[in-house]
N, C-alpha and C. Protein backbone atom coordinates (compact mmCIF):
# COMPACT_ATOMS: atom_id res chain seq x y z
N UNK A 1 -81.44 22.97 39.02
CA UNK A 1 -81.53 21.56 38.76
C UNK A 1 -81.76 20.83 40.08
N UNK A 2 -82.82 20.22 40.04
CA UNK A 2 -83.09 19.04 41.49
C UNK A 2 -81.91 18.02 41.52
N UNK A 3 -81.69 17.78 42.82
CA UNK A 3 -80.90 16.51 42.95
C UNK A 3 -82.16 15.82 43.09
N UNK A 4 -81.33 14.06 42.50
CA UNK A 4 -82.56 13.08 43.01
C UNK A 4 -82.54 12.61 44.67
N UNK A 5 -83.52 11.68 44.78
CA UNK A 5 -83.76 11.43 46.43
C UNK A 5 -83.17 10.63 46.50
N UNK A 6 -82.07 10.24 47.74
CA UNK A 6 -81.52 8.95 47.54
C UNK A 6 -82.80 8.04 47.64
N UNK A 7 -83.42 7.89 47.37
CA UNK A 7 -84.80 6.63 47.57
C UNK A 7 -84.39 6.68 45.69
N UNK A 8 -84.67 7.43 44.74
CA UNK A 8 -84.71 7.59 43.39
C UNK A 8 -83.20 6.78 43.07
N UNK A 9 -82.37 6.76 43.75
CA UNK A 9 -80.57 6.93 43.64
C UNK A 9 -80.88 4.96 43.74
N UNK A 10 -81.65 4.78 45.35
CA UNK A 10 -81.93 3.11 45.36
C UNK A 10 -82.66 2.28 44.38
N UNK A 11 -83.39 3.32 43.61
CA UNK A 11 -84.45 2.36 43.27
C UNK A 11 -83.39 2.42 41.51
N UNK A 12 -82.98 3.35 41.41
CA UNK A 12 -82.32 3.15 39.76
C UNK A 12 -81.07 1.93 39.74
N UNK A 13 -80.35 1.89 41.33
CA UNK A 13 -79.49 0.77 41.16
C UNK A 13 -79.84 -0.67 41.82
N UNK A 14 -80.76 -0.73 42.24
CA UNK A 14 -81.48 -1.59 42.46
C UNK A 14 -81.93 -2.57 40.77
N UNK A 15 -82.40 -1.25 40.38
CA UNK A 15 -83.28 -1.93 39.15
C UNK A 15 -81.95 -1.95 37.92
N UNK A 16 -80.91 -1.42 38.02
CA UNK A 16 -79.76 -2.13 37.30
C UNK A 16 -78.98 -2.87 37.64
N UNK A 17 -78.87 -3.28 38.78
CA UNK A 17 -78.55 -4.71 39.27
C UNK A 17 -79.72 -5.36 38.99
N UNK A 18 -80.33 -5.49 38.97
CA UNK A 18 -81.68 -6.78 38.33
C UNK A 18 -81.75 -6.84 36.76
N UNK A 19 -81.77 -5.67 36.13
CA UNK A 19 -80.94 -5.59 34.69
C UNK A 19 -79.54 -6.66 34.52
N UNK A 20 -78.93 -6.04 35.43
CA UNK A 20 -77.61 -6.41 34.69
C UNK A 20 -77.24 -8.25 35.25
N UNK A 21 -78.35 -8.98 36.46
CA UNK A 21 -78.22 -9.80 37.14
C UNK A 21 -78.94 -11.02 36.07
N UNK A 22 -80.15 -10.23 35.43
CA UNK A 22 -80.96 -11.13 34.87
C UNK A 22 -80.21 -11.37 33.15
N UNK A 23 -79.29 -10.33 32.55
CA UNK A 23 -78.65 -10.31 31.54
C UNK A 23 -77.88 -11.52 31.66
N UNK A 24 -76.79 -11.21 32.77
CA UNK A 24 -75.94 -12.53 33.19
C UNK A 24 -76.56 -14.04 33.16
N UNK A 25 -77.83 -14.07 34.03
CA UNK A 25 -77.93 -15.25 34.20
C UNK A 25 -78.90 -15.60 32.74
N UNK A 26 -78.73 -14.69 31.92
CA UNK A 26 -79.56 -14.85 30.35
C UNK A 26 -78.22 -16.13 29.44
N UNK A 27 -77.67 -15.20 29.91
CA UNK A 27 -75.81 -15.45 29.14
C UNK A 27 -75.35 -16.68 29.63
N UNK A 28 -75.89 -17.32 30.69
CA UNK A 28 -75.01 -18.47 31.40
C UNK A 28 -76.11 -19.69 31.32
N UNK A 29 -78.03 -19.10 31.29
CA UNK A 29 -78.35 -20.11 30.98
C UNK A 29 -78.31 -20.55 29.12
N UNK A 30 -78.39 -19.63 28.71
CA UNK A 30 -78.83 -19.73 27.28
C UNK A 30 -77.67 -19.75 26.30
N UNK A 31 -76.19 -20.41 27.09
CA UNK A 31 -74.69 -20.29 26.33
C UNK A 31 -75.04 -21.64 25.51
N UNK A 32 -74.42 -21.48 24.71
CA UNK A 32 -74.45 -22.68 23.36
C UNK A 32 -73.83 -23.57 24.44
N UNK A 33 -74.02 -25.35 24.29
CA UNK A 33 -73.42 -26.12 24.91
C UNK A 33 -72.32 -27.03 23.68
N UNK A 34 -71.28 -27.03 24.33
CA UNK A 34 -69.83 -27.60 23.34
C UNK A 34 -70.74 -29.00 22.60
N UNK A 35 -70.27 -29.41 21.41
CA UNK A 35 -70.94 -30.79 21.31
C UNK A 35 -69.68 -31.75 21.94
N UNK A 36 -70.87 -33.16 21.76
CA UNK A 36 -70.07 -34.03 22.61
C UNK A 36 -69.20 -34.57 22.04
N UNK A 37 -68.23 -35.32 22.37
CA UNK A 37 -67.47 -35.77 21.49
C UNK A 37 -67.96 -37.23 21.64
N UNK A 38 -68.34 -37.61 20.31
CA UNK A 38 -68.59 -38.62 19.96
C UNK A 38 -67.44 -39.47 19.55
N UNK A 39 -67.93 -40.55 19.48
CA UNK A 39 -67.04 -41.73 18.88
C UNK A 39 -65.57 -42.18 19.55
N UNK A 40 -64.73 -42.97 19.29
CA UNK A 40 -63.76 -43.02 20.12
C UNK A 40 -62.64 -42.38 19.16
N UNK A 41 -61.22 -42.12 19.74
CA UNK A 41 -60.13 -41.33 19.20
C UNK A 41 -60.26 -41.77 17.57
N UNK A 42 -60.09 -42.70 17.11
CA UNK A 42 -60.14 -42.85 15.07
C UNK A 42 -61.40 -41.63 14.91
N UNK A 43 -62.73 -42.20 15.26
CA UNK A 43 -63.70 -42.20 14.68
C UNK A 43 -63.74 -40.47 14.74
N UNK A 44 -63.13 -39.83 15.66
CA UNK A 44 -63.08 -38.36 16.06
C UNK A 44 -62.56 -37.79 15.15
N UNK A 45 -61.45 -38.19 14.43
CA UNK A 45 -60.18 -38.18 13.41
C UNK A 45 -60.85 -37.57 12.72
N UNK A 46 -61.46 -38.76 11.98
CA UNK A 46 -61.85 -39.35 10.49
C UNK A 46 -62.91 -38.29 10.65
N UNK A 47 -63.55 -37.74 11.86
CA UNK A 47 -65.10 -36.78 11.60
C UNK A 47 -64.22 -35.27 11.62
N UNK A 48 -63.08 -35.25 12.11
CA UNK A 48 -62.57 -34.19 12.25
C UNK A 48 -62.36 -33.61 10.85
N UNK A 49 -61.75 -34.52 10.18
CA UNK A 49 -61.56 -34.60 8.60
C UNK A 49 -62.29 -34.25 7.95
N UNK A 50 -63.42 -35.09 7.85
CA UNK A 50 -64.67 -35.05 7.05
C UNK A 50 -65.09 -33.52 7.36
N UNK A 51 -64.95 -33.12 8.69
CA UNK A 51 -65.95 -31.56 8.71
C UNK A 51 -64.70 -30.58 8.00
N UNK A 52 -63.71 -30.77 7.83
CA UNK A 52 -63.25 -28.95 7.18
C UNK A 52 -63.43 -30.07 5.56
N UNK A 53 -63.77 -31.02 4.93
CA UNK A 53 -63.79 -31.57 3.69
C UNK A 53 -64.95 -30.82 3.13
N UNK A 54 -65.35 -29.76 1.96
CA UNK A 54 -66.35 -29.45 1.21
C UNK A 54 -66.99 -30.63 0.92
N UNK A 55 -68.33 -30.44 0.75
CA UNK A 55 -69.49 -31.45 0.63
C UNK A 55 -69.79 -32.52 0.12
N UNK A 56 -68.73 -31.98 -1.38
CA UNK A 56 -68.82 -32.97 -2.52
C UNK A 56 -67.60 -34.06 -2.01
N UNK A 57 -66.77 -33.35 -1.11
CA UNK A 57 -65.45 -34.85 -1.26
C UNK A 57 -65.59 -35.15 -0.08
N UNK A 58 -66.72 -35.27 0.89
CA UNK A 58 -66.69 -36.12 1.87
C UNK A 58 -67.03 -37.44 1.48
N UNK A 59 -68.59 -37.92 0.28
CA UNK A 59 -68.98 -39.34 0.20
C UNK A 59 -67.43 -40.19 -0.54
N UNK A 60 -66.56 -39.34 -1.38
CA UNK A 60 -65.42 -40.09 -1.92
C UNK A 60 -64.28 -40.33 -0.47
N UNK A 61 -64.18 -39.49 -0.07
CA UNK A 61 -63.05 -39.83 1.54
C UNK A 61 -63.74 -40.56 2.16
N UNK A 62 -65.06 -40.94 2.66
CA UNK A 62 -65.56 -42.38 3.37
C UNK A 62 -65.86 -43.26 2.19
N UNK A 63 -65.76 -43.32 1.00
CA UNK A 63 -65.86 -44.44 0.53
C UNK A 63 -64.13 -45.06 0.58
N UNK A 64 -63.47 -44.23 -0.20
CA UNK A 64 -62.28 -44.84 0.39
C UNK A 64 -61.57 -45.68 1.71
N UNK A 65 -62.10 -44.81 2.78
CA UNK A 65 -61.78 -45.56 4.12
C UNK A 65 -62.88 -46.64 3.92
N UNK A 66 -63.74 -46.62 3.46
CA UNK A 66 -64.55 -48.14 3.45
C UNK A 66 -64.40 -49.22 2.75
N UNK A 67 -63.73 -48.76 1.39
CA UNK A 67 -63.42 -49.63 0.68
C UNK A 67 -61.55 -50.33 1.41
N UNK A 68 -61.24 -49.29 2.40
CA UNK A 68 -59.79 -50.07 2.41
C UNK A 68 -59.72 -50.85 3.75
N UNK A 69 -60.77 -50.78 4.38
CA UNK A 69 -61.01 -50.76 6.21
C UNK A 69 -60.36 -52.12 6.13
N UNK A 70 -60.62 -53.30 5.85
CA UNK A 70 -59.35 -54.07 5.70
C UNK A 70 -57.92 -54.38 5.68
N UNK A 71 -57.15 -53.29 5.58
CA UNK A 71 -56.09 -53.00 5.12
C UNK A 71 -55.92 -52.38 6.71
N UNK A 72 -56.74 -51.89 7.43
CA UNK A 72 -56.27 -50.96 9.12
C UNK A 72 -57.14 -51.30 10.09
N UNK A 73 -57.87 -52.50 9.84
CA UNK A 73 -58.44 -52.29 10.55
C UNK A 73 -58.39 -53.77 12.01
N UNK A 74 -57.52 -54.50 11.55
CA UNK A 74 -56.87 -55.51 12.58
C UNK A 74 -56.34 -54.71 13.44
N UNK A 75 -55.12 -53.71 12.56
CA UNK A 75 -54.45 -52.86 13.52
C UNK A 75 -55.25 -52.01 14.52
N UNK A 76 -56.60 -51.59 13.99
CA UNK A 76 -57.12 -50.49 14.79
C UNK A 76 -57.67 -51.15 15.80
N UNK A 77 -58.21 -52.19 15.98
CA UNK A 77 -58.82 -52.72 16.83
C UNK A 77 -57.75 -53.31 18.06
N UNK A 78 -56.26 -54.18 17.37
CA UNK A 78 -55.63 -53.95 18.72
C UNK A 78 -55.09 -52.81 18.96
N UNK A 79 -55.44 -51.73 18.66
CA UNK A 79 -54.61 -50.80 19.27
C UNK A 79 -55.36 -50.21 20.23
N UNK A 80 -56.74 -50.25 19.81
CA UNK A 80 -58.28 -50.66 21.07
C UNK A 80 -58.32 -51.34 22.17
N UNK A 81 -57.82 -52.48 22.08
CA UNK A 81 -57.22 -53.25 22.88
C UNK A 81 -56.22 -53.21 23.62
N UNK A 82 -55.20 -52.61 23.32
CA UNK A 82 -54.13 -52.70 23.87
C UNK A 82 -54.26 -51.00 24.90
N UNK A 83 -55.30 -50.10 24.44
CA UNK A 83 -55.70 -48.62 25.09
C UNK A 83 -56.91 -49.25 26.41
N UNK A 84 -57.25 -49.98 26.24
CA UNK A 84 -58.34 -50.94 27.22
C UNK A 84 -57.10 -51.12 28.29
N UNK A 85 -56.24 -51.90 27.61
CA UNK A 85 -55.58 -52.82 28.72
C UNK A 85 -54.39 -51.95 29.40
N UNK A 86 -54.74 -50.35 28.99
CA UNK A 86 -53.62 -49.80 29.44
C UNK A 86 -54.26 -48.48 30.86
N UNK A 87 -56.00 -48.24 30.18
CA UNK A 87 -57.03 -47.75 31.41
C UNK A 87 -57.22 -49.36 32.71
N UNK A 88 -57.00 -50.34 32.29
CA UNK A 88 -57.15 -51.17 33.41
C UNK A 88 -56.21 -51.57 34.35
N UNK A 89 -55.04 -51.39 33.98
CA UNK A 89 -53.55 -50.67 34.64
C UNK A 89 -53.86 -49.68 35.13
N UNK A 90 -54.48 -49.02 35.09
CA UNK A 90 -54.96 -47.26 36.05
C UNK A 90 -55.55 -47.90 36.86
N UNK A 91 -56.40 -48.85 36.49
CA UNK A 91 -57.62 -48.62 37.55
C UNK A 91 -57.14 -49.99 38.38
N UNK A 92 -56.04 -51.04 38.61
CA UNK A 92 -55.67 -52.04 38.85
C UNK A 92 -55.33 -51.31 40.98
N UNK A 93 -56.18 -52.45 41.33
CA UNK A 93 -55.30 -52.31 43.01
C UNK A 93 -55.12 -53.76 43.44
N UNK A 94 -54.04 -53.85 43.99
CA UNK A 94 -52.85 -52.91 43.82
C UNK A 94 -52.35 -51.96 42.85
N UNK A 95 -51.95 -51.07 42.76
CA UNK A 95 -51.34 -50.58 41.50
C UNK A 95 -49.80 -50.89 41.31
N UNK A 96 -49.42 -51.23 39.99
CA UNK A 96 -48.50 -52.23 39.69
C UNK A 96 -48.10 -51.36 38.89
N UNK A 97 -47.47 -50.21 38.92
CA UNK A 97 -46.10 -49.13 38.06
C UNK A 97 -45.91 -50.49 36.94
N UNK A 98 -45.10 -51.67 36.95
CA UNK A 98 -44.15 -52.38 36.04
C UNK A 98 -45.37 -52.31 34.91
N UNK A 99 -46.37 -53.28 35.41
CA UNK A 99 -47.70 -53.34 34.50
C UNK A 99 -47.94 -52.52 33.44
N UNK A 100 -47.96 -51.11 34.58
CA UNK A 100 -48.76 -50.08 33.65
C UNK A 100 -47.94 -49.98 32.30
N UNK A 101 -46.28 -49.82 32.84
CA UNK A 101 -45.39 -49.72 31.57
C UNK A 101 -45.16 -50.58 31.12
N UNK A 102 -45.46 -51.82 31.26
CA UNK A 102 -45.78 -52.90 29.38
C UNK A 102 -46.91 -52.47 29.27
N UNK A 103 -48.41 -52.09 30.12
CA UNK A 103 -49.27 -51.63 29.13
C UNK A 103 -48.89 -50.44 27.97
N UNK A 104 -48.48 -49.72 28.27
CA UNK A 104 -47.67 -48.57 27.89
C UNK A 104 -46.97 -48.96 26.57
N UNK A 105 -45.72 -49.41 26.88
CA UNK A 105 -45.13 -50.59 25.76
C UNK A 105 -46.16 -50.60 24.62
N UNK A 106 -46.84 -51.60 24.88
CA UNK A 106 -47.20 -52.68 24.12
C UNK A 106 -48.70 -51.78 23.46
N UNK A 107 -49.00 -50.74 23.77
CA UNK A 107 -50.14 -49.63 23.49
C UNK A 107 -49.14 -48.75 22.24
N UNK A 108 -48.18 -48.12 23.06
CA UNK A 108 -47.10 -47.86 21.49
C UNK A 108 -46.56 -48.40 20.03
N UNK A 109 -46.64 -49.39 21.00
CA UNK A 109 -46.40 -50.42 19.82
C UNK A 109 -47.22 -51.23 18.41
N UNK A 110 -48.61 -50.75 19.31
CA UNK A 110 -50.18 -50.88 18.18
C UNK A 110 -50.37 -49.69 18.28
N UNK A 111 -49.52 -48.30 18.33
CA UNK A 111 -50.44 -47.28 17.96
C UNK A 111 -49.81 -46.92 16.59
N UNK A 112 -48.46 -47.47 16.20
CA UNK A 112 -47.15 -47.21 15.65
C UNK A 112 -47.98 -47.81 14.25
N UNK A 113 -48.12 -49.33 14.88
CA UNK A 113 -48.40 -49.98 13.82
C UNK A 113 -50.22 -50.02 12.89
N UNK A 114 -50.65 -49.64 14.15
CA UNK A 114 -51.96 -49.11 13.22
C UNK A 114 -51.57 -47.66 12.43
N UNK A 115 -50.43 -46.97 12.58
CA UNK A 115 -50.69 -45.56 12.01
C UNK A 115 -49.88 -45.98 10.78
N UNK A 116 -48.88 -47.15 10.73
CA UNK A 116 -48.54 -47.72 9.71
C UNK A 116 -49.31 -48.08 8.57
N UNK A 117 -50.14 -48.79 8.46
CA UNK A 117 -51.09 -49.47 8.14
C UNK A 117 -52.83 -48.29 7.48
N UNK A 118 -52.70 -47.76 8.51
CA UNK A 118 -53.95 -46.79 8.03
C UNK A 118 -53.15 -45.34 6.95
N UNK A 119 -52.11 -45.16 7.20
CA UNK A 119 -51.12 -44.21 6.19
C UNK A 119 -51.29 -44.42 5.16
N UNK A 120 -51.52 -45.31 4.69
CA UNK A 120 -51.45 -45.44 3.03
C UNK A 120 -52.94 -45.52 2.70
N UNK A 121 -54.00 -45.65 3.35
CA UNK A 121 -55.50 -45.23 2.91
C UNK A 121 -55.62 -44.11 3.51
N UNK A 122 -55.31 -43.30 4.34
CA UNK A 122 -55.01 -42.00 4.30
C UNK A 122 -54.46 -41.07 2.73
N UNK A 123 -53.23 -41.80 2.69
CA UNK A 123 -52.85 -41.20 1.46
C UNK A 123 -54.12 -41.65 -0.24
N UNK A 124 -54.53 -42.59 0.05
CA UNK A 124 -55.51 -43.19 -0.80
C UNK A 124 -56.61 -42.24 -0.79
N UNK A 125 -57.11 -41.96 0.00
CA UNK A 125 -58.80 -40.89 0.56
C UNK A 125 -57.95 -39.59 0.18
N UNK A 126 -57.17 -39.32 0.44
CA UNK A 126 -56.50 -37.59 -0.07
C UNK A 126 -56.12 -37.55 -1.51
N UNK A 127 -56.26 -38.68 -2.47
CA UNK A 127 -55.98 -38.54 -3.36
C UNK A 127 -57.26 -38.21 -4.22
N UNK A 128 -58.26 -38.75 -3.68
CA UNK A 128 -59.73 -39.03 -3.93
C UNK A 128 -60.69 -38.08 -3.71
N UNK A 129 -59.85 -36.73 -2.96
CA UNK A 129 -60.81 -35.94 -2.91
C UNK A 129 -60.13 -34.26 -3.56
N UNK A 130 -60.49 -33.10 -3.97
CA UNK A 130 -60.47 -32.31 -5.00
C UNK A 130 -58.75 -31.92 -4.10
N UNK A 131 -58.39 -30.58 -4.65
CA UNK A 131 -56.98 -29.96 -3.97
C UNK A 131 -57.46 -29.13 -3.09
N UNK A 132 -58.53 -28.56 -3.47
CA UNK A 132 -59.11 -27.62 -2.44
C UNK A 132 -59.35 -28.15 -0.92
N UNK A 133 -60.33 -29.51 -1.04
CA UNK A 133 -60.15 -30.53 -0.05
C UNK A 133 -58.84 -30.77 0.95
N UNK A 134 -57.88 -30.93 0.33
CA UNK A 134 -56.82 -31.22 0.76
C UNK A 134 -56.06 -30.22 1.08
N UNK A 135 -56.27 -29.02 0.76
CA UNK A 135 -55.31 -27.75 1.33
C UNK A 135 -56.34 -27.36 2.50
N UNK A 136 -57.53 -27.89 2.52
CA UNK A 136 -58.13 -27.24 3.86
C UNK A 136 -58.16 -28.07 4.95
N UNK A 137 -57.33 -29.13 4.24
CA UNK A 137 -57.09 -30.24 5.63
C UNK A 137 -56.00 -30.10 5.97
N UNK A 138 -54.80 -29.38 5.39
CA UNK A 138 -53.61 -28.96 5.88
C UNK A 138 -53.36 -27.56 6.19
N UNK A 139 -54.55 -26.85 6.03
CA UNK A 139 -54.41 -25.76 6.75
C UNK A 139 -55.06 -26.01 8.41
N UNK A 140 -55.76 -27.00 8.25
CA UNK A 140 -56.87 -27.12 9.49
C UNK A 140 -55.48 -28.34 10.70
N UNK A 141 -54.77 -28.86 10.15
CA UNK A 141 -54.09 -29.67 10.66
C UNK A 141 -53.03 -28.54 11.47
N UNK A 142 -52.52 -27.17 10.66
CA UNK A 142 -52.14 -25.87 11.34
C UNK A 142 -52.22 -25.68 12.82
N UNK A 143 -51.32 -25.66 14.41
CA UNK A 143 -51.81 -25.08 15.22
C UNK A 143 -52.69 -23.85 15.01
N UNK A 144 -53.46 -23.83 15.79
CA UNK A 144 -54.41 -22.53 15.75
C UNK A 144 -55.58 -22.62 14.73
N UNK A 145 -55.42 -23.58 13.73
CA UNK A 145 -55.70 -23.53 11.98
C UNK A 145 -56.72 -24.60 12.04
């Protein structure tokens, strides 16, 4: 049996490092990119929802939240407001610690009360859509799940 030449020995790992270099950079350009997250924290929710919801009970779960958006939606907006006025406390110079914590405060206090308020068209849209719907939104609500 011949041994090979080390010239044969260079040129086979040569050419599997260029294999295995061009695989990699196959894998790193051509990786799926995460989607973005759209919308602000509700709107993320409500899409989070809608995607484990089967097909048929998504148009009934946004008609519900549309028909009740009245009912949460003063609350949602200061609680928008009050998450504004609590990034402008971050970004405030001087920085004013007391500030930040009434922003803080007063951000708890519309997050409490918008989750008050949007709870019961929550419970309204889960009623509205099949059981199947609704066990795959409490399995999906599951750490890990």
């Amino acid at each position: 049996m011949r041994r090979p030449s080390g010239r044969s020995l260079l040129a086979a790992t040569l050419g599997a490092s260029l294999v295995m270099n061009a695989v990699l950079a196959g894998l790193l350009w051509w990786r799926p990119v995460p989607p973005a997250r759209s919308g602000r924290g509700f709107d993320r929710m409500v899409g989070r929802i809608e995607a484990v919801l089967p097909e048929a009970d998504r148009p009934r779960f946004r008609e519900v939240l549309g028909s009740e958006r009245e009912r949460y939606a003063s609350q949602l907006a200061a609680m928008r407001a009050a998450s504004a006025e609590v990034d402008a406390m971050m970004r405030r110079d001087p920085y004013d610690p007391e500030a930040l914590r009434r922003a803080f405060d007063q951000w708890a206090e519309r997050v409490t009360a918008f989750n008050r308020a949007f709870s019961d068209t929550l419970v309204d849209a889960l009623g509205a859509v099949s059981p199947e719907g609704r066990a795959q939104i409490a399995a999906a609500r599951r750490p890990g799940g």
